[in-house]
PDB file of N, CA and C in Angstrom:
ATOM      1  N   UNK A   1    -125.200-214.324 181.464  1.00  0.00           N
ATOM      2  CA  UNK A   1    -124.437-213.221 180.886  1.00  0.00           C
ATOM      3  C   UNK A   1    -124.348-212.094 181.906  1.00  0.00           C
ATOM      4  N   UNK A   2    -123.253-211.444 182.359  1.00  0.00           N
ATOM      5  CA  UNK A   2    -122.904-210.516 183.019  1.00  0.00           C
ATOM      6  C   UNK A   2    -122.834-209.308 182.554  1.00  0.00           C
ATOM      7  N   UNK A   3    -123.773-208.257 182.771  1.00  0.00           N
ATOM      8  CA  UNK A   3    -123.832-207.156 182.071  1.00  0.00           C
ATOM      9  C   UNK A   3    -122.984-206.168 183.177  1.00  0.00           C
ATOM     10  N   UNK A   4    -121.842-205.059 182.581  1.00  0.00           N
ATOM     11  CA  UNK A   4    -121.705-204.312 183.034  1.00  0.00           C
ATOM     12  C   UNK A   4    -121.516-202.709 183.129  1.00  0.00           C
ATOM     13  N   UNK A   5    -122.425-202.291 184.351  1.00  0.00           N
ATOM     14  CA  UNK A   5    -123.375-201.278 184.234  1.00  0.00           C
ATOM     15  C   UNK A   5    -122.504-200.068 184.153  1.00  0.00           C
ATOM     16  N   UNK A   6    -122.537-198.743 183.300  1.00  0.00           N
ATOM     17  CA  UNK A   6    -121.576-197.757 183.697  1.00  0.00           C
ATOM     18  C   UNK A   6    -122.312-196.591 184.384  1.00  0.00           C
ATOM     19  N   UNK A   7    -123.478-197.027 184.661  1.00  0.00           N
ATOM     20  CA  UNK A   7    -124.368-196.056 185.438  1.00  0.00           C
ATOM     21  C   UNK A   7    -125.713-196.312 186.675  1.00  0.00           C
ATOM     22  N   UNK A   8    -125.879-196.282 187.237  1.00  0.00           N
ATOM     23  CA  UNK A   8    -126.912-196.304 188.364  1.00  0.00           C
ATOM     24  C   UNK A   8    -128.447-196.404 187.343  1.00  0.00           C
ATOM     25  N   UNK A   9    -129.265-197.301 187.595  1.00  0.00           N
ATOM     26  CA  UNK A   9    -130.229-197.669 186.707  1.00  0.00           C
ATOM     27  C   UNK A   9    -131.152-195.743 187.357  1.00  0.00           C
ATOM     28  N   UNK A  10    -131.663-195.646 186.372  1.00  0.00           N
ATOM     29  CA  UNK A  10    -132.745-194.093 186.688  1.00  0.00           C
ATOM     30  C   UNK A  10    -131.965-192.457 185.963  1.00  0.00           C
ATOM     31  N   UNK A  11    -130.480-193.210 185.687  1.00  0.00           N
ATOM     32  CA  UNK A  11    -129.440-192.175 185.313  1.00  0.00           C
ATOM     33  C   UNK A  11    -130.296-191.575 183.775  1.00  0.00           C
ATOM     34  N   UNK A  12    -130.000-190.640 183.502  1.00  0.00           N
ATOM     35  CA  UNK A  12    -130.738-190.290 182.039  1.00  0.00           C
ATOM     36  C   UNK A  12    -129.262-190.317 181.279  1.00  0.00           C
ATOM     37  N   UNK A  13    -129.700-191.112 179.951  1.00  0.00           N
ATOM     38  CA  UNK A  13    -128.185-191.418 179.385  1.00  0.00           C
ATOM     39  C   UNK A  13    -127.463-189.894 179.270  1.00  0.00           C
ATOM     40  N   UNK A  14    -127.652-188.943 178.841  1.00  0.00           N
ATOM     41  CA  UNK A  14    -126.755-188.179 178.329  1.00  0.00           C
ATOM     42  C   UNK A  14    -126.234-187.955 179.353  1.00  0.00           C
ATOM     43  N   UNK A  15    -126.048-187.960 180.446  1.00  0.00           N
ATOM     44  CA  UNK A  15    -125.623-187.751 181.572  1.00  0.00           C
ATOM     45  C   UNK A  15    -124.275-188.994 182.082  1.00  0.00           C
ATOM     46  N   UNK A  16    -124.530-190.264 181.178  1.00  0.00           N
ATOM     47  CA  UNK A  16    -123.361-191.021 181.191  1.00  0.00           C
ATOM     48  C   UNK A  16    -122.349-191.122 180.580  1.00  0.00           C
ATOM     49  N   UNK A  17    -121.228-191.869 180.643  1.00  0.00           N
ATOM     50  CA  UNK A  17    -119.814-192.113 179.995  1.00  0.00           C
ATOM     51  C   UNK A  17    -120.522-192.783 178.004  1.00  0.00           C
ATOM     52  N   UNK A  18    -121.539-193.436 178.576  1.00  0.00           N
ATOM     53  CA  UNK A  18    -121.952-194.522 177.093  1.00  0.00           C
ATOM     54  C   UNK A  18    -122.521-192.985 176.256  1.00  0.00           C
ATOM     55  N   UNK A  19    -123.759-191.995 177.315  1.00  0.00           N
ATOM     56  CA  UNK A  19    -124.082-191.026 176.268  1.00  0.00           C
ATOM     57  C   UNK A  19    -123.399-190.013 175.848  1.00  0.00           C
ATOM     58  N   UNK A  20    -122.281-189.836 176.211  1.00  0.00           N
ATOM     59  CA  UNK A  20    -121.101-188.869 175.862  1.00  0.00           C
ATOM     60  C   UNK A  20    -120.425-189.551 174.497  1.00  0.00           C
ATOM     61  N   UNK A  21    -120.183-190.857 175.058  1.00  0.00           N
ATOM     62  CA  UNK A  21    -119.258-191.337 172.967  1.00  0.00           C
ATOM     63  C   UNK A  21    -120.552-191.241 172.525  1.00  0.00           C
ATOM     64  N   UNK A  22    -121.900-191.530 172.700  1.00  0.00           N
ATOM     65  CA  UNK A  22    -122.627-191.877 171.497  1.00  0.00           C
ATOM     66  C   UNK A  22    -122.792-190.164 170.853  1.00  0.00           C
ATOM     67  N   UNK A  23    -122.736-189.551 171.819  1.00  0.00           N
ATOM     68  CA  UNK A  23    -122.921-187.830 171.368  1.00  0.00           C
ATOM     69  C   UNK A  23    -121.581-187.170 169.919  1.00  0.00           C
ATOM     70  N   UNK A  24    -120.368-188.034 170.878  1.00  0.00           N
ATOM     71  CA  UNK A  24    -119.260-187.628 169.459  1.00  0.00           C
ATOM     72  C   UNK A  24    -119.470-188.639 168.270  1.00  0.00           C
ATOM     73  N   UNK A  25    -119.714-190.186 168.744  1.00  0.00           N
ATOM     74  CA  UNK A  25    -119.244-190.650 167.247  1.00  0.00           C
ATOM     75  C   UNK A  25    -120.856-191.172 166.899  1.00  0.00           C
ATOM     76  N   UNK A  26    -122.434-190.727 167.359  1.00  0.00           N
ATOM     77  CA  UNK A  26    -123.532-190.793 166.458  1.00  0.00           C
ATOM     78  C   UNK A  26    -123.314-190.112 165.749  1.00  0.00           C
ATOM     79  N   UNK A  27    -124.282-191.021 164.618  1.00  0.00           N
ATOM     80  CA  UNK A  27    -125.113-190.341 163.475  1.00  0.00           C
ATOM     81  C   UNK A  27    -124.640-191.029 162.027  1.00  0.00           C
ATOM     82  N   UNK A  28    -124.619-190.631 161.104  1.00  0.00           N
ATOM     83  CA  UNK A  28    -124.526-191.718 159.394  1.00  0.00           C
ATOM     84  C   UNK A  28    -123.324-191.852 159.514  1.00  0.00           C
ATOM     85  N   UNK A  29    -122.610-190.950 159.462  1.00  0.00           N
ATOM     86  CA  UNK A  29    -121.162-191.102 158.869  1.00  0.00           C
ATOM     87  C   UNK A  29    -119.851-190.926 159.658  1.00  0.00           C
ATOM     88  N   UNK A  30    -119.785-190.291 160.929  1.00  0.00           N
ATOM     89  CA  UNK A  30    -118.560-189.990 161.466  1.00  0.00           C
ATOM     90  C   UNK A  30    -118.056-191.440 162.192  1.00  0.00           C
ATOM     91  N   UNK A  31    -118.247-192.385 161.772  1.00  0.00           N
ATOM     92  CA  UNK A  31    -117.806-193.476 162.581  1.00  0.00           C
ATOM     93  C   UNK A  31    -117.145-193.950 161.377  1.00  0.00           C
ATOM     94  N   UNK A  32    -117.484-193.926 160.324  1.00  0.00           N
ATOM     95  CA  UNK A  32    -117.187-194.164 158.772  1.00  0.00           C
ATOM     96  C   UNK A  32    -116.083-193.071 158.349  1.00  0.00           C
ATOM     97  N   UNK A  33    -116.488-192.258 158.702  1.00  0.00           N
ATOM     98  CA  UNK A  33    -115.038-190.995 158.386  1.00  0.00           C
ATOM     99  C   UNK A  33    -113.490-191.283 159.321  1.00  0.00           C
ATOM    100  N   UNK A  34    -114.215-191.641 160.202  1.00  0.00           N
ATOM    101  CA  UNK A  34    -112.847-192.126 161.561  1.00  0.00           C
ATOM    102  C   UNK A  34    -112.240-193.045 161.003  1.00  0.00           C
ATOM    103  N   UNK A  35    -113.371-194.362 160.212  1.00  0.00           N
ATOM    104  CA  UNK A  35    -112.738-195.637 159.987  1.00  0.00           C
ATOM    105  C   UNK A  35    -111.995-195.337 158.916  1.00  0.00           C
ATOM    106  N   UNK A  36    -112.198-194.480 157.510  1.00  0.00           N
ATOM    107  CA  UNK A  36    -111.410-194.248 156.770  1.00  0.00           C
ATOM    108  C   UNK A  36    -110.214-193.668 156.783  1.00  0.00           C
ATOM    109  N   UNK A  37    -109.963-193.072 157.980  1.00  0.00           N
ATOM    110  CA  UNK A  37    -109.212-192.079 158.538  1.00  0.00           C
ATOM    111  C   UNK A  37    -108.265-193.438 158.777  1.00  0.00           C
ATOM    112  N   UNK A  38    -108.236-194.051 159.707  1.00  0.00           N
ATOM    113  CA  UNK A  38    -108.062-195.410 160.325  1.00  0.00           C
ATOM    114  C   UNK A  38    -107.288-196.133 159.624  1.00  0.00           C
ATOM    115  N   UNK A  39    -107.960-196.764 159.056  1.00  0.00           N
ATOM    116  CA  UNK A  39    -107.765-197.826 157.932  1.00  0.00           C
ATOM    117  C   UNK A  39    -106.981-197.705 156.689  1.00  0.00           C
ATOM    118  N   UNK A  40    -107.193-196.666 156.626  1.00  0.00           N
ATOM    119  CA  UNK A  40    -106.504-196.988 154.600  1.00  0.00           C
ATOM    120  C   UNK A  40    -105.635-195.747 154.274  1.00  0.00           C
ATOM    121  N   UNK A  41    -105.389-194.385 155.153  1.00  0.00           N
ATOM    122  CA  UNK A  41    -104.811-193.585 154.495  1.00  0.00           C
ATOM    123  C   UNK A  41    -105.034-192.404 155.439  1.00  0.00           C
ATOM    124  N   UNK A  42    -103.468-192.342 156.746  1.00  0.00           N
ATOM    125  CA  UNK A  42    -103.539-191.423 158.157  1.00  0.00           C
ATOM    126  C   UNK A  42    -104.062-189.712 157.410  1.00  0.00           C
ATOM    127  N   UNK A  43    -103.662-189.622 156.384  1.00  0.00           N
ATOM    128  CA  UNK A  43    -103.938-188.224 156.108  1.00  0.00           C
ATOM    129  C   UNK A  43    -104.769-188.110 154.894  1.00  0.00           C
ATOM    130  N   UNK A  44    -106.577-187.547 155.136  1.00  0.00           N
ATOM    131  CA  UNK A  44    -107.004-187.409 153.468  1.00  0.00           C
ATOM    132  C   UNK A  44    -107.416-186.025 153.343  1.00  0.00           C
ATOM    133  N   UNK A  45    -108.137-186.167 151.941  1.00  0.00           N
ATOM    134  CA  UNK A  45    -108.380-184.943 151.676  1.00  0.00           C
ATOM    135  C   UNK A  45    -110.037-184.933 151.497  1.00  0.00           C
ATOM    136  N   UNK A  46    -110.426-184.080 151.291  1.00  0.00           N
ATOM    137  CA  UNK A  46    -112.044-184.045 151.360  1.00  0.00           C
ATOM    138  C   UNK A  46    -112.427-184.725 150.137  1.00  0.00           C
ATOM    139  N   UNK A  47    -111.977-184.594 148.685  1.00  0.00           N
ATOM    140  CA  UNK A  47    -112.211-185.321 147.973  1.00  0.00           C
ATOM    141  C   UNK A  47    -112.023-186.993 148.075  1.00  0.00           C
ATOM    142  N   UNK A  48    -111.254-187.423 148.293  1.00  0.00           N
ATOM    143  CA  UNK A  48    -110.853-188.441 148.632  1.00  0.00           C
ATOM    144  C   UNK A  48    -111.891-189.553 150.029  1.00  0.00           C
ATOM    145  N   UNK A  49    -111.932-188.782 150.376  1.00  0.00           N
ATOM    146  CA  UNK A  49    -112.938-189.393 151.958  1.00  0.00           C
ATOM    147  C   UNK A  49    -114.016-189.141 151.126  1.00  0.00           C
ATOM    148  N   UNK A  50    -114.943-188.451 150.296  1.00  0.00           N
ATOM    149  CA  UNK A  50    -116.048-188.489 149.554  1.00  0.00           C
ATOM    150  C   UNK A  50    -116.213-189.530 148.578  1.00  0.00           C
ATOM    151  N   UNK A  51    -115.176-189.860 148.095  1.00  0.00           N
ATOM    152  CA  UNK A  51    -114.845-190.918 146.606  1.00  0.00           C
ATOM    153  C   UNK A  51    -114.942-192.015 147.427  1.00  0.00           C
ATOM    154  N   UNK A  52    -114.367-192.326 148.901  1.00  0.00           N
ATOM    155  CA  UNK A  52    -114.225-193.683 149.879  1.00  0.00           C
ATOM    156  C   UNK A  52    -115.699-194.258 149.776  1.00  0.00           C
ATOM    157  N   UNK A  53    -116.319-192.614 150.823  1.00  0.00           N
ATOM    158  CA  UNK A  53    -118.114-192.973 151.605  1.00  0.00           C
ATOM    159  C   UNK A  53    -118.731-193.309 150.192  1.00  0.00           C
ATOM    160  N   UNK A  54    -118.887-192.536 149.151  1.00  0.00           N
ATOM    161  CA  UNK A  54    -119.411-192.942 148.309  1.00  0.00           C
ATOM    162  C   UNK A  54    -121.095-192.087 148.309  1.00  0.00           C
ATOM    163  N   UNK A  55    -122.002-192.576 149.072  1.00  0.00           N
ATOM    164  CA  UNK A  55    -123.342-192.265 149.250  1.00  0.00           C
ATOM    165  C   UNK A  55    -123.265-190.836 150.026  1.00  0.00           C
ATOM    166  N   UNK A  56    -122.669-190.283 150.108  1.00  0.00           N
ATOM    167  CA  UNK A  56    -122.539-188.589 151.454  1.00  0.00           C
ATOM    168  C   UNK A  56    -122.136-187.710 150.408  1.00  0.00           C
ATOM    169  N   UNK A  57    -123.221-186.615 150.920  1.00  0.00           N
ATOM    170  CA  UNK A  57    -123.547-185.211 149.966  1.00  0.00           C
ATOM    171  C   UNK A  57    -121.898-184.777 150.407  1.00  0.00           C
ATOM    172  N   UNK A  58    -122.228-183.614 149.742  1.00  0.00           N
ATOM    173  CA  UNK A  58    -120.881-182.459 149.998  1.00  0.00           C
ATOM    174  C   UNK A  58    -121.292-182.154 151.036  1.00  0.00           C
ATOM    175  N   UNK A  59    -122.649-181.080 151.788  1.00  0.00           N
ATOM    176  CA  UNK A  59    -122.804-180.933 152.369  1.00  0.00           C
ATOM    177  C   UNK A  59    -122.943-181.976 154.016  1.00  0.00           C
ATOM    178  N   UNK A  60    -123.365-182.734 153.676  1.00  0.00           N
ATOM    179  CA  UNK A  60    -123.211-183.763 154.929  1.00  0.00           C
ATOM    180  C   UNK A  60    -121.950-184.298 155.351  1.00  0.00           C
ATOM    181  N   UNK A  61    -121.139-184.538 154.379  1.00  0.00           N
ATOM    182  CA  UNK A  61    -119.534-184.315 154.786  1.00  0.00           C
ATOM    183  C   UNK A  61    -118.579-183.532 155.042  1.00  0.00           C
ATOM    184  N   UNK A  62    -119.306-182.172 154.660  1.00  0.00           N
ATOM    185  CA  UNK A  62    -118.593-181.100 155.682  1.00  0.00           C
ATOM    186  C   UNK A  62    -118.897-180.951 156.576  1.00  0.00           C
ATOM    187  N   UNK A  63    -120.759-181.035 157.321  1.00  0.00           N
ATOM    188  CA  UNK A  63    -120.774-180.944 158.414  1.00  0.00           C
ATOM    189  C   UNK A  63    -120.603-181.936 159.574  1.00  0.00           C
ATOM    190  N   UNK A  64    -120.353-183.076 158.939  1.00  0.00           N
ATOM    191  CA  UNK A  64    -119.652-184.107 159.765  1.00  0.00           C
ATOM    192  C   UNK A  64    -118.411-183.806 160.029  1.00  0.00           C
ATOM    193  N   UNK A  65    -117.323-183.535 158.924  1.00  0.00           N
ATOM    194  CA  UNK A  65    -115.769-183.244 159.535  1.00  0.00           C
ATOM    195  C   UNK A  65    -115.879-182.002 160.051  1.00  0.00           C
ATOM    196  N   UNK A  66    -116.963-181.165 160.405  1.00  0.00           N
ATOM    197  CA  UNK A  66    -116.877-179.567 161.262  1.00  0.00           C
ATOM    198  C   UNK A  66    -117.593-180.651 163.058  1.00  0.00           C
ATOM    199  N   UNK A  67    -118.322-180.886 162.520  1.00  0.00           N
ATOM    200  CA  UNK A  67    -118.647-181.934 164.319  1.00  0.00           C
ATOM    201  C   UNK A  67    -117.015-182.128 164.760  1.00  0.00           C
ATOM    202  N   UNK A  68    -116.960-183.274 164.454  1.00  0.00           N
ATOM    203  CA  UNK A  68    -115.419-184.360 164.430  1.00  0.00           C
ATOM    204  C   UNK A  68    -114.239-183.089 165.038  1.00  0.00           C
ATOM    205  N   UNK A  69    -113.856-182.202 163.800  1.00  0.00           N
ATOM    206  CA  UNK A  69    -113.156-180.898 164.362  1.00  0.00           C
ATOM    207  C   UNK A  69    -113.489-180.427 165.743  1.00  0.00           C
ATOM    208  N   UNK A  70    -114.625-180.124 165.833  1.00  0.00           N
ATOM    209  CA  UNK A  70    -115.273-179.189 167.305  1.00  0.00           C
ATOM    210  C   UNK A  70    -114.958-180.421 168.373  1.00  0.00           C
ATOM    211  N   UNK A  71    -115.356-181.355 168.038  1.00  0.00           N
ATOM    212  CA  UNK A  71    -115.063-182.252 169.190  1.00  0.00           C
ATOM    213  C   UNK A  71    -113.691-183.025 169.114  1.00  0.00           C
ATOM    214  N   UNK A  72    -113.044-182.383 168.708  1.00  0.00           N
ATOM    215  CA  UNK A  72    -111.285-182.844 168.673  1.00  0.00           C
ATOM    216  C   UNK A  72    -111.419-184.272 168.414  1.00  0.00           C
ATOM    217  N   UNK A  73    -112.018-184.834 167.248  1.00  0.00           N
ATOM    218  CA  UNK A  73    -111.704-186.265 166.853  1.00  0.00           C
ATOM    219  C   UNK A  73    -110.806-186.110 165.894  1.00  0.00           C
ATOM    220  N   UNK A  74    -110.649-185.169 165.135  1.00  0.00           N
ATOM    221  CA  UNK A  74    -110.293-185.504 163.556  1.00  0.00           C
ATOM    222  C   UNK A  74    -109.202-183.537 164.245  1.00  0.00           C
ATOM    223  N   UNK A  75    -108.243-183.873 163.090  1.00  0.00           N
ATOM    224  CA  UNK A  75    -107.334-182.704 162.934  1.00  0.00           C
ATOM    225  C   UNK A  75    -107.611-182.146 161.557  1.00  0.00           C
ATOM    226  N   UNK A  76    -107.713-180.857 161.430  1.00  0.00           N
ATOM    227  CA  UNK A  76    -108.399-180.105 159.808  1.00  0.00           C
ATOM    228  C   UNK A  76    -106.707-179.129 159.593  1.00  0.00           C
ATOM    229  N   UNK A  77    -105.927-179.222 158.886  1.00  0.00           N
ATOM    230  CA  UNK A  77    -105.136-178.492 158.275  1.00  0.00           C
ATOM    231  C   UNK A  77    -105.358-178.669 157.073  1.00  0.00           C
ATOM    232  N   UNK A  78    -104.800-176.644 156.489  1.00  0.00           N
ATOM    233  CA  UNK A  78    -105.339-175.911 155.890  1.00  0.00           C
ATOM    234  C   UNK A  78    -104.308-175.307 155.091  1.00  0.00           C
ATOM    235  N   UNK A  79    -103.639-175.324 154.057  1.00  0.00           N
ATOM    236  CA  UNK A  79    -102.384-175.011 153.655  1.00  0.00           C
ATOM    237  C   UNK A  79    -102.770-173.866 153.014  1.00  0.00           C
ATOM    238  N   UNK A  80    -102.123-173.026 152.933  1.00  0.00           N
ATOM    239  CA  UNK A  80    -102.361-171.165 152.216  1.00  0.00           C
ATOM    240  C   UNK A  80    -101.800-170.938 150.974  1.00  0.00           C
ATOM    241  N   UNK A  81    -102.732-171.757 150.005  1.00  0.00           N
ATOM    242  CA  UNK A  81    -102.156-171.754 148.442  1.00  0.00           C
ATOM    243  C   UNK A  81    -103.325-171.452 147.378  1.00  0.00           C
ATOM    244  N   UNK A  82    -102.965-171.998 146.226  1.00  0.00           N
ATOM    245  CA  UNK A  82    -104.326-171.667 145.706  1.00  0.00           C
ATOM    246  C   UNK A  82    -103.866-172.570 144.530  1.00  0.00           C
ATOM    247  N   UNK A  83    -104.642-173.521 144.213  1.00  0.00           N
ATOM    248  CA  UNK A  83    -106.132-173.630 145.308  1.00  0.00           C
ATOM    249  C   UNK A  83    -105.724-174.183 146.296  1.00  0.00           C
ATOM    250  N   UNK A  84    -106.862-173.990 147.449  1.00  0.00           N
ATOM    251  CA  UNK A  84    -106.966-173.723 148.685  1.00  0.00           C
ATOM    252  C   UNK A  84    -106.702-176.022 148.939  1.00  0.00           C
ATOM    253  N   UNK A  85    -105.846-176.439 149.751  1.00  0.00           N
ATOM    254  CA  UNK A  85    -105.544-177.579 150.051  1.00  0.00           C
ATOM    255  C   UNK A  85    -105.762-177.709 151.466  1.00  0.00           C
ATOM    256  N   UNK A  86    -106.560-179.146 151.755  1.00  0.00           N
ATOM    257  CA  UNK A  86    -106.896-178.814 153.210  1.00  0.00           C
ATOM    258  C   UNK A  86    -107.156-180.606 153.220  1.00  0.00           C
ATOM    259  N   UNK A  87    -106.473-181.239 154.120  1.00  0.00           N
ATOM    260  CA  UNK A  87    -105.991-182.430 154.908  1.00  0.00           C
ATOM    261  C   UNK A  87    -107.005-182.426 156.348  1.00  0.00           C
ATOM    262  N   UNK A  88    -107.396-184.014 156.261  1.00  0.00           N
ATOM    263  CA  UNK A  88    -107.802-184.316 157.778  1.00  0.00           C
ATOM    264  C   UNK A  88    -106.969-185.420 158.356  1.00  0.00           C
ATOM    265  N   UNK A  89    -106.744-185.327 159.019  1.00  0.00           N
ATOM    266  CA  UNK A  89    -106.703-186.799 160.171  1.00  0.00           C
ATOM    267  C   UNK A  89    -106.896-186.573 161.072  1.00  0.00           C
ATOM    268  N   UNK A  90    -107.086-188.268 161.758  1.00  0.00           N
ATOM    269  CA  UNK A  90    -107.551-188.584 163.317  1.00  0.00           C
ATOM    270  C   UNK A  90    -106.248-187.671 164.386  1.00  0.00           C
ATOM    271  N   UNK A  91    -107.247-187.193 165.150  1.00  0.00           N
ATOM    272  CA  UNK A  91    -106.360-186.300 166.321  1.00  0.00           C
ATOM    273  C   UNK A  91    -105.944-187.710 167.645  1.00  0.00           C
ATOM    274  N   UNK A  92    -105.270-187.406 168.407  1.00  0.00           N
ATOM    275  CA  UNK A  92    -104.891-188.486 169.271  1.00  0.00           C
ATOM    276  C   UNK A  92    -106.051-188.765 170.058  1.00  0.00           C
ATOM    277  N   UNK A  93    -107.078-187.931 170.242  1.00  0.00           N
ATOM    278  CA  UNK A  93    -108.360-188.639 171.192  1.00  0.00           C
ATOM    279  C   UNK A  93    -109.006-189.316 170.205  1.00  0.00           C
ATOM    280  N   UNK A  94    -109.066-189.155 168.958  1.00  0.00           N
ATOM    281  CA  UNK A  94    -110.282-190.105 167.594  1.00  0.00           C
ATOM    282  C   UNK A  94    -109.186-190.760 167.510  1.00  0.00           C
ATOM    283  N   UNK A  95    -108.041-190.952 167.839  1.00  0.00           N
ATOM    284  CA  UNK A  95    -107.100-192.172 168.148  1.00  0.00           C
ATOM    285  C   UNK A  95    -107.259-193.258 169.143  1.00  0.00           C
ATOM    286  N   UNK A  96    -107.982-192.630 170.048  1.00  0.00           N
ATOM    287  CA  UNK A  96    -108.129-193.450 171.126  1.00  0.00           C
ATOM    288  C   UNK A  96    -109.457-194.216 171.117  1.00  0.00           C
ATOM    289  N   UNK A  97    -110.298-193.784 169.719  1.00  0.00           N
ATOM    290  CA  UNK A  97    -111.477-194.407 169.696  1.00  0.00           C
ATOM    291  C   UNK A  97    -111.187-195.814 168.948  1.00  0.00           C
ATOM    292  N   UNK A  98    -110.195-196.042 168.159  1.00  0.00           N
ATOM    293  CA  UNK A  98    -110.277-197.047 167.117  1.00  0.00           C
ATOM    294  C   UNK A  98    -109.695-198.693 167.409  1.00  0.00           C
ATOM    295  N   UNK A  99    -110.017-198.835 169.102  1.00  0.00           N
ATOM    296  CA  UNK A  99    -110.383-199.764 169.120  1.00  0.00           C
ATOM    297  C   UNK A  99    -111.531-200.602 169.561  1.00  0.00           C
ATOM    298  N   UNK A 100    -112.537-199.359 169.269  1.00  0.00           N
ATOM    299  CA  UNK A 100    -114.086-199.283 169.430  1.00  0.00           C
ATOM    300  C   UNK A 100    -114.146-199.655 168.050  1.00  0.00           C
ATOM    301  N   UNK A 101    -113.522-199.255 166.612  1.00  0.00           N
ATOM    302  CA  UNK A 101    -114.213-199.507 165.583  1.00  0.00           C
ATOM    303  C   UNK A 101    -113.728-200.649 165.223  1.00  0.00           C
ATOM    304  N   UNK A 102    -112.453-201.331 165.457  1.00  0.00           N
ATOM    305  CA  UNK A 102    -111.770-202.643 165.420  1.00  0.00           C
ATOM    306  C   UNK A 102    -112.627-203.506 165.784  1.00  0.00           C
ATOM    307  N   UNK A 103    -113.057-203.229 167.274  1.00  0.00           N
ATOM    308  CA  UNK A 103    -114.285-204.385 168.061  1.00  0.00           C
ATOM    309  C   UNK A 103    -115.456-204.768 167.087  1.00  0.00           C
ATOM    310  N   UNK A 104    -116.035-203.538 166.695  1.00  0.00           N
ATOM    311  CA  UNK A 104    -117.332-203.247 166.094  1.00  0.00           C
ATOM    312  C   UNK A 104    -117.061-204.327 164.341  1.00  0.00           C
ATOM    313  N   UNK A 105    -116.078-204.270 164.137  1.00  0.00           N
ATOM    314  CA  UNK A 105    -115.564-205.119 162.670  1.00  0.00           C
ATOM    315  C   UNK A 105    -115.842-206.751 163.111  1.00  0.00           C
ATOM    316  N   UNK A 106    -114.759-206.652 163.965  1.00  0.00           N
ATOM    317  CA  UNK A 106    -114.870-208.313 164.818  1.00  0.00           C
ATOM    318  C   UNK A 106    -115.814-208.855 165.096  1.00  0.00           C
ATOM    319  N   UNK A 107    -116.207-207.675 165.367  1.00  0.00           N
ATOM    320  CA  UNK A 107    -118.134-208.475 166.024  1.00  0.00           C
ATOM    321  C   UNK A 107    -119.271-208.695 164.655  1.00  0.00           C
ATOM    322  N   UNK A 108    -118.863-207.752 163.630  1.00  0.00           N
ATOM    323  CA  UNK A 108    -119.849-207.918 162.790  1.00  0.00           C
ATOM    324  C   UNK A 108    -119.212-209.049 161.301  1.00  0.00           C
ATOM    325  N   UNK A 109    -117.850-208.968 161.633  1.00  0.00           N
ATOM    326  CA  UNK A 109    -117.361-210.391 160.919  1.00  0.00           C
ATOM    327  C   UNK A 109    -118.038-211.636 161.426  1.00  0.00           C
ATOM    328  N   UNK A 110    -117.668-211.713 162.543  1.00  0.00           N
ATOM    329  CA  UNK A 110    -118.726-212.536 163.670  1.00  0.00           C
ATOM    330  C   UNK A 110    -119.826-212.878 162.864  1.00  0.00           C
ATOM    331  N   UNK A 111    -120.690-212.225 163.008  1.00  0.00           N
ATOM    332  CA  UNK A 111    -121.894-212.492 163.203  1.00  0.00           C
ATOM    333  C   UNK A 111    -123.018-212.165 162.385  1.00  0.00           C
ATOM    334  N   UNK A 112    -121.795-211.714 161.040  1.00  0.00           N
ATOM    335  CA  UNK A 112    -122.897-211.148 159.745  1.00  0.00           C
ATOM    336  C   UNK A 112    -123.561-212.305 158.832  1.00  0.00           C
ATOM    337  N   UNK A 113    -123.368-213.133 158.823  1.00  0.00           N
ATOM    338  CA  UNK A 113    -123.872-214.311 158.502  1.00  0.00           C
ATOM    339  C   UNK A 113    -125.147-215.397 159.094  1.00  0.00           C
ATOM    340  N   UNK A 114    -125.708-214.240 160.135  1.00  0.00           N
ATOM    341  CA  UNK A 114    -126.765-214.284 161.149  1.00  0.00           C
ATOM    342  C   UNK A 114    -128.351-214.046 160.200  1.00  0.00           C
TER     343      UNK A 114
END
């Protein structure tokens, strides 16, 4: 098997290309928020992406789509009504991730039966 390296062995990850995505899309849920984003419906609403995840507080799903925002994965519009209406979707760079989460499906269709 041919492994290939994106860094000089001694490198400290955060300092690489691999610890930079794992920095935007770690942790419970923002890989799961992208995929919903993704998959089933380009524009949601906060209720809606909560009703999807299912198991994620209020609070842990806002501060996941405030990450996602700061790091330009996800787009947050905010319409000036009342009540207050507010839409996410994937921005064109959390566009450019989703064929990281495509792979990650394939592989675990693969191989979930392991």
């Amino acid at each position: 098997m041919v492994v290939n390296h994106c860094t000089p062995t001694g490198t400290k990850l955060e300092e690489t290309g691999f610890g930079y995505t794992l920095s935007l899309i770690g942790g419970k849920y923002k890989m799961i928020v992208m995929y919903w984003l993704s998959e089933y419906q380009a524009v949601m609403r906060f209720n809606e992406l909560k009703r999807c995840i299912g198991t994620i507080s209020f609070k842990t799903l806002s501060s996941t789509l405030k990450e996602l925002e700061r790091d330009q994965l996800i787009i947050r519009k905010e319409y000036p009504q009342i009540p207050p209406k507010v839409e996410y979707s994937l921005s064109e760079r959390g566009q450019s991730l989703i064929p990281i989460i495509n792979i990650m499906c394939e592989w675990g269709e693969k191989n979930r039966g392991y």
